[in-house]
N, C-alpha and C. Protein backbone atom coordinates (compact mmCIF):
# COMPACT_ATOMS: atom_id res chain seq x y z
N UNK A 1 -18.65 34.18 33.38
CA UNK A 1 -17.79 34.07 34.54
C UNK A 1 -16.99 32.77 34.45
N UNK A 2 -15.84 32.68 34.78
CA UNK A 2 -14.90 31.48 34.39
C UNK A 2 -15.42 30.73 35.29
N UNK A 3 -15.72 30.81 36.11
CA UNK A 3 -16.09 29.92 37.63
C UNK A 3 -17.30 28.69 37.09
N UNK A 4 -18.27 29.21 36.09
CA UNK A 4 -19.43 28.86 35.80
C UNK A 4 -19.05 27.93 34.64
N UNK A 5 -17.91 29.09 33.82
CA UNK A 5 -17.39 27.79 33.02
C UNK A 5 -16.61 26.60 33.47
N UNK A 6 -15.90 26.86 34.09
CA UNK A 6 -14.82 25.70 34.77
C UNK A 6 -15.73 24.67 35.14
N UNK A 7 -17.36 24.90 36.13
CA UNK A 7 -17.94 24.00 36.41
C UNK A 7 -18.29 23.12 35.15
N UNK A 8 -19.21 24.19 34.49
CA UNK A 8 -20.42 23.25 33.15
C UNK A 8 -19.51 22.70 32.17
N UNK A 9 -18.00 23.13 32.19
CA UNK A 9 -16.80 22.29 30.87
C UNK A 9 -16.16 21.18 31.76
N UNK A 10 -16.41 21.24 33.00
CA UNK A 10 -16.12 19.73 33.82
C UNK A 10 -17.01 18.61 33.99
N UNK A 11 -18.03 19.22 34.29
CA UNK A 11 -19.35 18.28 34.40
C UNK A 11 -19.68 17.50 33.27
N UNK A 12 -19.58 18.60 32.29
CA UNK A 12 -19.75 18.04 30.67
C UNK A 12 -18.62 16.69 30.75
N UNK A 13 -17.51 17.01 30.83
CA UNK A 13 -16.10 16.33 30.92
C UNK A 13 -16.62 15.13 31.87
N UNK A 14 -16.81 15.32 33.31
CA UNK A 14 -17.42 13.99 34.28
C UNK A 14 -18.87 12.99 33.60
N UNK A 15 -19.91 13.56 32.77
CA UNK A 15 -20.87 12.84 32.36
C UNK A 15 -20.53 12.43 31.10
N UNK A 16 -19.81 12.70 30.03
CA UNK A 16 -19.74 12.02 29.13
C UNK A 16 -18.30 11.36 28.75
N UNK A 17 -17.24 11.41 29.93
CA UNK A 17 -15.82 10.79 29.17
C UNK A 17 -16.25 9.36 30.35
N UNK A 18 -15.93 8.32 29.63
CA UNK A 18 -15.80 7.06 30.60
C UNK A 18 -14.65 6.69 30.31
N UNK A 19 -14.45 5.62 31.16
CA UNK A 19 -13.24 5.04 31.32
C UNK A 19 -12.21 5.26 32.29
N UNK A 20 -11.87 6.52 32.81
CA UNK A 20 -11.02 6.78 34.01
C UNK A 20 -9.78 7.13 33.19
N UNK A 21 -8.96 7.85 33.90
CA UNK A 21 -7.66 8.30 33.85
C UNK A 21 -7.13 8.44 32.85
N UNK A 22 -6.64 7.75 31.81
CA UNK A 22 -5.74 8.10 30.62
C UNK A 22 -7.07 7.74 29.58
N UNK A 23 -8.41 6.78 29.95
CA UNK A 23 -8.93 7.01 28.68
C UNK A 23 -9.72 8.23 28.44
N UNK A 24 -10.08 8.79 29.58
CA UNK A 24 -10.18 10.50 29.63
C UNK A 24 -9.58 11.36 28.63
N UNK A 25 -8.38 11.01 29.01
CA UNK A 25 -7.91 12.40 28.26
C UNK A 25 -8.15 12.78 26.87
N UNK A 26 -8.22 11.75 25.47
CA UNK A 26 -8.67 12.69 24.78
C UNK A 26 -10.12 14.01 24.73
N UNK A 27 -10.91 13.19 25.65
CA UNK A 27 -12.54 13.95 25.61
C UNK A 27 -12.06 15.11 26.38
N UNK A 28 -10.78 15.24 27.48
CA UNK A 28 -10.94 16.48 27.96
C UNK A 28 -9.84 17.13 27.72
N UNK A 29 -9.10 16.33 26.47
CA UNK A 29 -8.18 17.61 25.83
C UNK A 29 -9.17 18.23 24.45
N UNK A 30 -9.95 17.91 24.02
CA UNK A 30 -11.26 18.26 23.31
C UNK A 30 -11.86 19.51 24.13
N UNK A 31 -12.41 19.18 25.31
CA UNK A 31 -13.32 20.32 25.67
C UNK A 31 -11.95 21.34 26.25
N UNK A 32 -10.85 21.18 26.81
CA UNK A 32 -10.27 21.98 27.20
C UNK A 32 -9.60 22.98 26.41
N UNK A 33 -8.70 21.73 25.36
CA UNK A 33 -8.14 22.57 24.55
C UNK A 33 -9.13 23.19 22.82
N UNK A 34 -9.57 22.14 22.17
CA UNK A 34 -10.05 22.70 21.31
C UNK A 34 -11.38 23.60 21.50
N UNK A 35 -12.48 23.10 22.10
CA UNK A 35 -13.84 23.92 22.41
C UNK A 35 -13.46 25.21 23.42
N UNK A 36 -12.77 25.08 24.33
CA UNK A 36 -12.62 26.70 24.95
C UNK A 36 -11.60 27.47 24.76
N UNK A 37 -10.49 26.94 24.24
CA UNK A 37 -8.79 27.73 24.24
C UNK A 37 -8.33 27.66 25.23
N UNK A 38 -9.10 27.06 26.69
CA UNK A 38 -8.19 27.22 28.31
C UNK A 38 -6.54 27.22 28.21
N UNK A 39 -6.23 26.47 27.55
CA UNK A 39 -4.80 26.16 27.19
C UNK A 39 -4.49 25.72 26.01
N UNK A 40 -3.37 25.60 25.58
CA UNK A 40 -2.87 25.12 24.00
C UNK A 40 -2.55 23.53 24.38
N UNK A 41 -2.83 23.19 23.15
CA UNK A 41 -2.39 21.83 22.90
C UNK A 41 -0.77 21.45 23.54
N UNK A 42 0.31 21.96 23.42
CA UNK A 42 1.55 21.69 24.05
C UNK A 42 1.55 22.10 25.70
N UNK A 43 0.60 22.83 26.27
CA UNK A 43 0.48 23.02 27.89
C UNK A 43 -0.05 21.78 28.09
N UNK A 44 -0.99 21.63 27.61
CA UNK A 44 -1.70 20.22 28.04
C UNK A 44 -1.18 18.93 28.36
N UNK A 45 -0.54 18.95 27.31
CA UNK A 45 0.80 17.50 26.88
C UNK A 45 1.54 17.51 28.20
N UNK A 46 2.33 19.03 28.17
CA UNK A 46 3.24 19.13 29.43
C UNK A 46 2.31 19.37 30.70
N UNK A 47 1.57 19.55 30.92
CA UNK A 47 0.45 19.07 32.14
C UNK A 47 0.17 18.26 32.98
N UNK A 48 0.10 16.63 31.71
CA UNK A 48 0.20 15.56 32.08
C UNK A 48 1.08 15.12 32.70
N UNK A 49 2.14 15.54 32.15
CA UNK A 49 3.34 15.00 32.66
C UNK A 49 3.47 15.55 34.09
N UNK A 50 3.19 17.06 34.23
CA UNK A 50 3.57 17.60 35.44
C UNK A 50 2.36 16.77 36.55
N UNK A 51 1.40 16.65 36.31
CA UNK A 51 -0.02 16.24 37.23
C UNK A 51 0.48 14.74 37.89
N UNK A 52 1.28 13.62 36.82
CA UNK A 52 1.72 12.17 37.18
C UNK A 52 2.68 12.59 38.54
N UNK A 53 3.38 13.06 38.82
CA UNK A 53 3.94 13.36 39.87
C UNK A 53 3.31 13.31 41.25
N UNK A 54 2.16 13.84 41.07
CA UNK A 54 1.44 13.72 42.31
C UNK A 54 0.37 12.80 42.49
N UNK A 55 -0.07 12.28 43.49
CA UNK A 55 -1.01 10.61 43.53
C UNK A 55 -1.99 11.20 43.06
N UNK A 56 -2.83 9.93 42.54
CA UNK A 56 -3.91 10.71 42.63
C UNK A 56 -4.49 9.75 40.97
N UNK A 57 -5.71 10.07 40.67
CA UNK A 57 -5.92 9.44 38.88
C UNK A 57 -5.57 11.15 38.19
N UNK A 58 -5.46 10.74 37.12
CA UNK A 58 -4.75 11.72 35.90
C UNK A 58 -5.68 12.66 35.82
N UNK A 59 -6.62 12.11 35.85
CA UNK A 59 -7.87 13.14 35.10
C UNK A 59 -8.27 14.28 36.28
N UNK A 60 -8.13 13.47 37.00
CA UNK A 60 -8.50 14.37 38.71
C UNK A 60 -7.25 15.43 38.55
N UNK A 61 -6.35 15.42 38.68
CA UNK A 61 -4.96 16.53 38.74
C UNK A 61 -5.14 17.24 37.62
N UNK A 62 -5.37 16.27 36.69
CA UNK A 62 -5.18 17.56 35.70
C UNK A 62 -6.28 18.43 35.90
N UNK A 63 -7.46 18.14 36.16
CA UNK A 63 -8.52 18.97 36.52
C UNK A 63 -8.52 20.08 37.34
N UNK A 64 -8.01 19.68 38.27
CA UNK A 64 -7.57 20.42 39.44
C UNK A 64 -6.35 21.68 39.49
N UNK A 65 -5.66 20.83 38.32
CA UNK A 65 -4.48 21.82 38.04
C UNK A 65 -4.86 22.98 36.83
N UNK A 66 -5.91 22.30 36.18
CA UNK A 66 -6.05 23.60 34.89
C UNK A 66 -7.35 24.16 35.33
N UNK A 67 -8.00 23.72 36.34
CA UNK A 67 -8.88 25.18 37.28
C UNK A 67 -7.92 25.89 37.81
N UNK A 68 -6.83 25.13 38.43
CA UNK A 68 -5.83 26.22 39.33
C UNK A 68 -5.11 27.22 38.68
N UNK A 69 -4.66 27.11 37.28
CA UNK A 69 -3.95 27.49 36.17
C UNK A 69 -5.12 29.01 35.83
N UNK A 70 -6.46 28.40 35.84
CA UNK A 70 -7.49 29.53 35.05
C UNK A 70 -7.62 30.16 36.72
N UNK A 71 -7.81 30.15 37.02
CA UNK A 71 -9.03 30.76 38.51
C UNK A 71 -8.25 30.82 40.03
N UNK A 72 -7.16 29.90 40.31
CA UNK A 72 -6.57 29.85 41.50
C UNK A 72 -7.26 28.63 41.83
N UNK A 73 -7.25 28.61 43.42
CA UNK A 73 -7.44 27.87 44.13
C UNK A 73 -8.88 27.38 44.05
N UNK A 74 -9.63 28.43 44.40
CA UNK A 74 -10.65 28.37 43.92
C UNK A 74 -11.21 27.46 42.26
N UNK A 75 -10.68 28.10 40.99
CA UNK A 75 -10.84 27.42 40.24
C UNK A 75 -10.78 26.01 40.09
N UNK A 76 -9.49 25.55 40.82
CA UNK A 76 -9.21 24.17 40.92
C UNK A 76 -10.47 23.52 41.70
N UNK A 77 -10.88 24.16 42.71
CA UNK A 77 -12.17 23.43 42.96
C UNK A 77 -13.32 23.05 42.49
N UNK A 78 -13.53 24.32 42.19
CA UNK A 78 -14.83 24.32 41.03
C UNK A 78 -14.84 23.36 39.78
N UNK A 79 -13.46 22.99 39.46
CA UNK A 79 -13.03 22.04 38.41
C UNK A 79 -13.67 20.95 38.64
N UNK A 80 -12.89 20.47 39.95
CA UNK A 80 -13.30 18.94 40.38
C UNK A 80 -14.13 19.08 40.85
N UNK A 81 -15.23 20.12 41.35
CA UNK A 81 -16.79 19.35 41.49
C UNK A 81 -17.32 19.44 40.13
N UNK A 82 -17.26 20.01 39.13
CA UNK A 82 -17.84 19.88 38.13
C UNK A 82 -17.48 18.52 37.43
N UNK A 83 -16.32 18.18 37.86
CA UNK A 83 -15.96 16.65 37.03
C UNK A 83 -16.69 15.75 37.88
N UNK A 84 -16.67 15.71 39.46
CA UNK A 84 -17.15 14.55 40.09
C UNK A 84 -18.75 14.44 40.32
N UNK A 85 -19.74 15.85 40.22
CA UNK A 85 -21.04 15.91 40.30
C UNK A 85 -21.47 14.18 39.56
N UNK A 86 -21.57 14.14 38.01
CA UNK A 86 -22.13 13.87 37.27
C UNK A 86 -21.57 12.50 37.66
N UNK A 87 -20.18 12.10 37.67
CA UNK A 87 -19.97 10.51 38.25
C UNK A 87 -20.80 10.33 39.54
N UNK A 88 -20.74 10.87 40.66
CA UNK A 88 -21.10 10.93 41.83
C UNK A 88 -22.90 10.40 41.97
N UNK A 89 -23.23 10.75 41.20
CA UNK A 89 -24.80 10.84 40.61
C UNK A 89 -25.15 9.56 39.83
N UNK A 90 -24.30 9.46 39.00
CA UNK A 90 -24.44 7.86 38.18
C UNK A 90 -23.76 6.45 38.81
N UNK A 91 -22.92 6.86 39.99
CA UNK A 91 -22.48 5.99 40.79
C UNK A 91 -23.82 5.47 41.64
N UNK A 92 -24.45 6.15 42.22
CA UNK A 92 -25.25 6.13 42.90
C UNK A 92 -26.57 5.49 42.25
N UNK A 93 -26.97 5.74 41.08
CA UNK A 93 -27.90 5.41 40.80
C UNK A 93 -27.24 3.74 40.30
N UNK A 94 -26.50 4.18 40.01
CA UNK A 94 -25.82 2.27 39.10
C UNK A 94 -25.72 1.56 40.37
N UNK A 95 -25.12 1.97 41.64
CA UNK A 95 -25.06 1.08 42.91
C UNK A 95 -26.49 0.34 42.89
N UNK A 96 -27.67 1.41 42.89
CA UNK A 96 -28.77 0.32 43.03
C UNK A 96 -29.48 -0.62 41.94
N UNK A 97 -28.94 0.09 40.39
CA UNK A 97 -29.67 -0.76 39.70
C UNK A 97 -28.98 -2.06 39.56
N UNK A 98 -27.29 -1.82 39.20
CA UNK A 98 -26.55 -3.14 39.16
C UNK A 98 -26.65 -3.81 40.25
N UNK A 99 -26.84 -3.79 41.35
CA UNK A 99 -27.31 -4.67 42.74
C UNK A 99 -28.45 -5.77 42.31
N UNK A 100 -29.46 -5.35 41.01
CA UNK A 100 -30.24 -6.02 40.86
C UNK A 100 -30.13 -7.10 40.03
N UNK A 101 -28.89 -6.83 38.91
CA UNK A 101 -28.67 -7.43 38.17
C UNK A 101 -26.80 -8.41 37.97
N UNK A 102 -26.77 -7.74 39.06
CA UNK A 102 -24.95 -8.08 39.21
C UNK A 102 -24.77 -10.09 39.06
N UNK A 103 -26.00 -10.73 39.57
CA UNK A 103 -25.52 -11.85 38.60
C UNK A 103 -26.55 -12.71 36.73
N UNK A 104 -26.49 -11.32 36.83
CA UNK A 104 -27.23 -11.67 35.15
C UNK A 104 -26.06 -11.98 33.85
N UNK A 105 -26.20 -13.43 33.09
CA UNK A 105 -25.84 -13.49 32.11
C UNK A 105 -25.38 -12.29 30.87
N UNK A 106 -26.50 -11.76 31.10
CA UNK A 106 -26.49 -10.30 29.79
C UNK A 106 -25.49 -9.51 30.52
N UNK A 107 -25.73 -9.01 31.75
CA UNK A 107 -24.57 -8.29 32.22
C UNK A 107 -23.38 -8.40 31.94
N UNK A 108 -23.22 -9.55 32.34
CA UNK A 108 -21.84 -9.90 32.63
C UNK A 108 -21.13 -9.80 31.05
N UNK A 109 -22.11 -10.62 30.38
CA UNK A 109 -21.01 -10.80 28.79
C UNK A 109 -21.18 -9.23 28.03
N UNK A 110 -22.10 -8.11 28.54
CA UNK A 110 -22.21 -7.14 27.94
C UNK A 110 -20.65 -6.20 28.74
N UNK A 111 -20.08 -6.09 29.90
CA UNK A 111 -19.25 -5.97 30.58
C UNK A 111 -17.80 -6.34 29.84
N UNK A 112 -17.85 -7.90 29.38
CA UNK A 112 -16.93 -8.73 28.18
C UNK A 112 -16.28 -8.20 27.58
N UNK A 113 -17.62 -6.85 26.65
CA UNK A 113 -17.66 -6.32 25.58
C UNK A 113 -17.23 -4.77 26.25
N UNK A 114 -17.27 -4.46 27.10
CA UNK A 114 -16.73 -3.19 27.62
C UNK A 114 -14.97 -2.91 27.93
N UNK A 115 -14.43 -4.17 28.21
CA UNK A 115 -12.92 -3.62 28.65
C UNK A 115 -12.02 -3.40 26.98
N UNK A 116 -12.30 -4.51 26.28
CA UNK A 116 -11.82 -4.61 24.84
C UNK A 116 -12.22 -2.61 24.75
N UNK A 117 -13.30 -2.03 24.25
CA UNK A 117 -12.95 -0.60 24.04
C UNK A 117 -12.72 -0.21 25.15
N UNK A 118 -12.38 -0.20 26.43
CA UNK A 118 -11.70 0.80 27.26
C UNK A 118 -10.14 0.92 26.99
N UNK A 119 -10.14 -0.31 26.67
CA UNK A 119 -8.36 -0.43 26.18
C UNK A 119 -8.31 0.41 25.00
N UNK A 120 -9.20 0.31 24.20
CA UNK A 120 -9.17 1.24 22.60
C UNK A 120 -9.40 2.61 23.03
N UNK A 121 -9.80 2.62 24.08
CA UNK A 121 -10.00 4.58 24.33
C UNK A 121 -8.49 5.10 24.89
N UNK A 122 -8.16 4.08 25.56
CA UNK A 122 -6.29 4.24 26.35
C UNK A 122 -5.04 4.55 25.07
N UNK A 123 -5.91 3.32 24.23
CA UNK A 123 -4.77 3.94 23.17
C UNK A 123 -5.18 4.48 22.36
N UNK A 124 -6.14 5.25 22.39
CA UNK A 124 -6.45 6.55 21.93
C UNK A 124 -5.73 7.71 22.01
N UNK A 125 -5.79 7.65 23.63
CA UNK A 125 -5.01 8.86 24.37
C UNK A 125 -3.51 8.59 23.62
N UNK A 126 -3.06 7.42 24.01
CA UNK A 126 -1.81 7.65 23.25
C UNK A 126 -0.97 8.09 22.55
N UNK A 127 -2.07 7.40 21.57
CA UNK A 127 -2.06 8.27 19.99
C UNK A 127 -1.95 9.33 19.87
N UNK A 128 -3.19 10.09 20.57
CA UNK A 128 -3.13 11.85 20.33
C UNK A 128 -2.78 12.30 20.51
N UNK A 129 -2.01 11.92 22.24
CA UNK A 129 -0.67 12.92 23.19
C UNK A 129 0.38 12.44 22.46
N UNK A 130 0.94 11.18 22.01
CA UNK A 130 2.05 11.05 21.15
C UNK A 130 1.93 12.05 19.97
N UNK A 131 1.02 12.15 19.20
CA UNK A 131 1.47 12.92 17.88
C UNK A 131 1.22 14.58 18.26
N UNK A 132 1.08 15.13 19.07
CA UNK A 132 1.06 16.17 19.61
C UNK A 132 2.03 16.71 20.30
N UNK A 133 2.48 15.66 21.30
CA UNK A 133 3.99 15.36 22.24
C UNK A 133 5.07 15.88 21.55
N UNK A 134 5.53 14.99 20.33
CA UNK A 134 7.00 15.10 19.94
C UNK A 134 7.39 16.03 19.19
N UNK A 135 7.95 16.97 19.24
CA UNK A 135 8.78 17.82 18.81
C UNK A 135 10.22 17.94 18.04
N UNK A 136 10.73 16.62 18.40
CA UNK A 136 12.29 16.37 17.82
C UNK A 136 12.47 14.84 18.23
N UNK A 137 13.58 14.10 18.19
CA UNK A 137 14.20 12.70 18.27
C UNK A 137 14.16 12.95 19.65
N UNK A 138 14.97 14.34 20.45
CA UNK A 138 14.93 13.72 21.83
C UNK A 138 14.00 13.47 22.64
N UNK A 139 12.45 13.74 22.52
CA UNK A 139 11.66 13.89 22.82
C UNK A 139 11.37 12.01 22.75
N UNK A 140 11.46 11.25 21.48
CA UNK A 140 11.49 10.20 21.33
C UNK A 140 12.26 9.47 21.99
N UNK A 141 13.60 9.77 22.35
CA UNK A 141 14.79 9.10 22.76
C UNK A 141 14.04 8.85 24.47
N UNK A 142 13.69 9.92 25.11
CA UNK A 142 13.41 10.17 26.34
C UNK A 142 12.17 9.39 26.51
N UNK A 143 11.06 9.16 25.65
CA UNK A 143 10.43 8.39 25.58
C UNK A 143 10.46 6.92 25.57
N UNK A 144 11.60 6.95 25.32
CA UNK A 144 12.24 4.96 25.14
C UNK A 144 12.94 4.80 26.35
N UNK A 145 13.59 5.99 26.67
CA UNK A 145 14.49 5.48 28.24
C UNK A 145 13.25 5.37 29.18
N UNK A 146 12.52 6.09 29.25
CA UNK A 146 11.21 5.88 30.18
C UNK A 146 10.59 5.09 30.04
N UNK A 147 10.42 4.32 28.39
CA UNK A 147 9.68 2.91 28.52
C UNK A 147 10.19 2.04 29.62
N UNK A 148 11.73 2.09 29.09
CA UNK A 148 12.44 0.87 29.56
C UNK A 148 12.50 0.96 31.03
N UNK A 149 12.83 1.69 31.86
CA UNK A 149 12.40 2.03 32.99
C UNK A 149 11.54 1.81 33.63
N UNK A 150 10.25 2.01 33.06
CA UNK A 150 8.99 1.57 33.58
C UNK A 150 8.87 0.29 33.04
N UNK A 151 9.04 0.14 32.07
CA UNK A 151 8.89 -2.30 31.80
C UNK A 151 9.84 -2.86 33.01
N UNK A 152 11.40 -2.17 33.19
CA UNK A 152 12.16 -2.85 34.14
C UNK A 152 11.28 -2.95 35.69
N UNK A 153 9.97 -2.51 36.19
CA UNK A 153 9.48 -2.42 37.41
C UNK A 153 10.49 -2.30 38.10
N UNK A 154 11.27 -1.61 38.01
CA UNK A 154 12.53 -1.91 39.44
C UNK A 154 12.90 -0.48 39.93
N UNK A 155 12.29 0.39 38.99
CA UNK A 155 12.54 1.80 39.08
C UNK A 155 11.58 2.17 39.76
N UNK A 156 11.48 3.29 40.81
CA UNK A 156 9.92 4.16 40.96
C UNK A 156 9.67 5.14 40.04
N UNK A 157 8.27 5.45 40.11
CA UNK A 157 8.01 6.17 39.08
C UNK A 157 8.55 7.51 38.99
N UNK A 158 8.61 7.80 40.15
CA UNK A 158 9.39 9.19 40.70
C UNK A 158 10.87 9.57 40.47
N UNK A 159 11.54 8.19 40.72
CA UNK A 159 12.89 8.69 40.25
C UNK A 159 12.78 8.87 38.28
N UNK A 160 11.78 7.89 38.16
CA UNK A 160 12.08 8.20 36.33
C UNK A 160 11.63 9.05 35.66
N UNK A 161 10.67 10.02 36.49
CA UNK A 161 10.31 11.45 36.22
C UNK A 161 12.05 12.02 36.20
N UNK A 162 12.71 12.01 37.29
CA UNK A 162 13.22 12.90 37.90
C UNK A 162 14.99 12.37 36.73
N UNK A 163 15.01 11.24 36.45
CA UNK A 163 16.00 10.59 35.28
C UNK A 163 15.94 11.36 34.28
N UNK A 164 14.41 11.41 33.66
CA UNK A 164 13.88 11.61 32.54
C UNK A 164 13.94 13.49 32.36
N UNK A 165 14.13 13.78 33.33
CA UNK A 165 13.91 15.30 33.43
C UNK A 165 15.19 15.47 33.11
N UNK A 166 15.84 15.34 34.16
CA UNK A 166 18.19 15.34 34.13
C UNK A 166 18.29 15.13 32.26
N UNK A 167 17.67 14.28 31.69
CA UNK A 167 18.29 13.24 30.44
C UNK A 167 17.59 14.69 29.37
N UNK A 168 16.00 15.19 29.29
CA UNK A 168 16.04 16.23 29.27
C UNK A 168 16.53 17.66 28.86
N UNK A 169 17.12 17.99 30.14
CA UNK A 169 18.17 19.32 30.24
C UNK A 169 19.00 18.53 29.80
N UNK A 170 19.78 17.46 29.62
CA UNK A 170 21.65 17.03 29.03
C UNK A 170 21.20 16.70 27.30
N UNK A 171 19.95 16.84 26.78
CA UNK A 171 19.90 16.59 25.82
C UNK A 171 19.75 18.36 25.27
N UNK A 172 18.95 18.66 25.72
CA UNK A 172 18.24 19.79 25.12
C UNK A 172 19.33 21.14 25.91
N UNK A 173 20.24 21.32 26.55
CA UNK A 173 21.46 22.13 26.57
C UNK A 173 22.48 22.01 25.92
N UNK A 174 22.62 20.50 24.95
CA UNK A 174 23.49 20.19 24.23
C UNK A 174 24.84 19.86 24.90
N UNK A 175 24.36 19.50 26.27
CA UNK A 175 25.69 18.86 27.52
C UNK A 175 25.93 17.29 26.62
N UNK A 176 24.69 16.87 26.42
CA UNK A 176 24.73 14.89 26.12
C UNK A 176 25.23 14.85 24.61
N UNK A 177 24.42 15.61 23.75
CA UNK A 177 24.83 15.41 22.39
C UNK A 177 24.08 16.98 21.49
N UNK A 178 24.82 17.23 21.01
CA UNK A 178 25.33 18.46 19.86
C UNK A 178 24.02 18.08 19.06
């Protein structure tokens, strides 16, 4: 029953990906796309993109959106309790053990040693949605106007979806360039 899967391929997804939001995504373009077929590698890519639009962390939407994609409404739920059970559970138990230890030496410098690979799991994701992502130069090109956009902080993120989309269709109708 998809319902059963959507839960036990989320839960799996909530207990073993750490890191939050973009360092997620390779572990649950793994269970999504390669271990079940839910979707292809290029839905996924374009997923992301569609899920950033709405608030929220990455991993949560997309969750929500590729239960909604398999199952409806329903599915989308079943998604995100299967992703949040297993955090929900280790939150809870870490609230009381780190309470005991929150000013310990070992903690803290073992913590040190935790953001250095969370950053290596981020550009992980990178990596994998980049070499999966691009398809042609404009795909690249659109990728650099959106850097710059987002380094300038002066843009919202919303209009540079909505730039990046226009730039897009004028590339890929052959309106901007042949």
């Amino acid at each position: 029953m998809i319902f059963l899967r959507l839960y036990f391929g989320f839960l799996k997804i909530g207990a073993l990906a750490f890191g939050g939001g973009y360092a997620m995504l390779p572990y649950i373009k793994k269970v999504v796309v390669t271990n079940n077929h839910w979707v292809t590698s290029s839905q996924f890519t374009s997923y992301i993109g569609l899920v950033q639009i709405s608030p929220g962390a990455v991993s949560c939407n997309l969750t929500a959106f590729i239960g909604f994609k398999l199952a409806g409404i329903l599915g989308g739920i079943v998604a995100i309790a299967g992703l949040a059970t297993a955090p929900i559970i280790l939150v809870t138990i870490a609230y009381f053990a780190f309470s005991k230890v929150k000013n310990s030496k070992l903690w803290n410098a073992a913590l040190v040693g935790m953001k250095p690979a969370l950053i290596a799991l981020i550009i992980s994701a990178f990596i994998n949605l980049s070499i999966s992502a691009y398809k042609d130069w404009k795909e690249i090109v659109i990728t650099i106007v959106a850097g710059i956009m987002l380094f300038s902080k002066k843009i919202n993120l919303i209009f540079i979806i909505i730039i990046c989309s226009i730039l897009g269709l004028l590339l890929n109708l052959g309106i901007l360039w042949k």
